[in-house]
Protein backbone atom coordinates (compact mmCIF):
# COMPACT_ATOMS: atom_id res chain seq x y z
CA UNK A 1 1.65 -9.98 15.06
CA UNK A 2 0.43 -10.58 11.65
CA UNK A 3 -1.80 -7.79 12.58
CA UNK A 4 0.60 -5.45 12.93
CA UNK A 5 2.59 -6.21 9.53
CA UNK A 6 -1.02 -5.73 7.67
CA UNK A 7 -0.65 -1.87 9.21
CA UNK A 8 3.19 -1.99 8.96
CA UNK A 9 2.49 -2.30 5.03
CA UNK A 10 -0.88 -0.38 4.60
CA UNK A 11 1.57 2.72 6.22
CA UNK A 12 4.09 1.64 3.65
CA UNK A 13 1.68 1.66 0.96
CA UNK A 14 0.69 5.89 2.04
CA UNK A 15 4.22 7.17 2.60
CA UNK A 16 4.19 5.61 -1.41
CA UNK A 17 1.21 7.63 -1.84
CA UNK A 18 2.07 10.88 0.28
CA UNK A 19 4.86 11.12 2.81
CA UNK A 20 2.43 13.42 5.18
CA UNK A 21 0.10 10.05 5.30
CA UNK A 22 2.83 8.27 6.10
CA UNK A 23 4.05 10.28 8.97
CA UNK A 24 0.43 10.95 10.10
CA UNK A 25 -0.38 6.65 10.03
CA UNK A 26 2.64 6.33 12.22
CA UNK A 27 0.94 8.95 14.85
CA UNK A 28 -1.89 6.78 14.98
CA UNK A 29 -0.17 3.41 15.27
CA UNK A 30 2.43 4.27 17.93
């Protein structure tokens, strides 16, 4: 669980950085 809210906010922290990260971190988590 905890693990999954350190990724929930490192993807956070990309879309902040570049939407296209943010869409592309989602790919890999789900």
């Amino acid at each position: 669980m905890v693990s999954m809210l350190v990724v929930f906010c490192f993807a956070f922290s990309l879309s902040i950085y570049n939407s296209s990260h943010f869409k592309i971190s989602l790919s890999l988590v789900w």
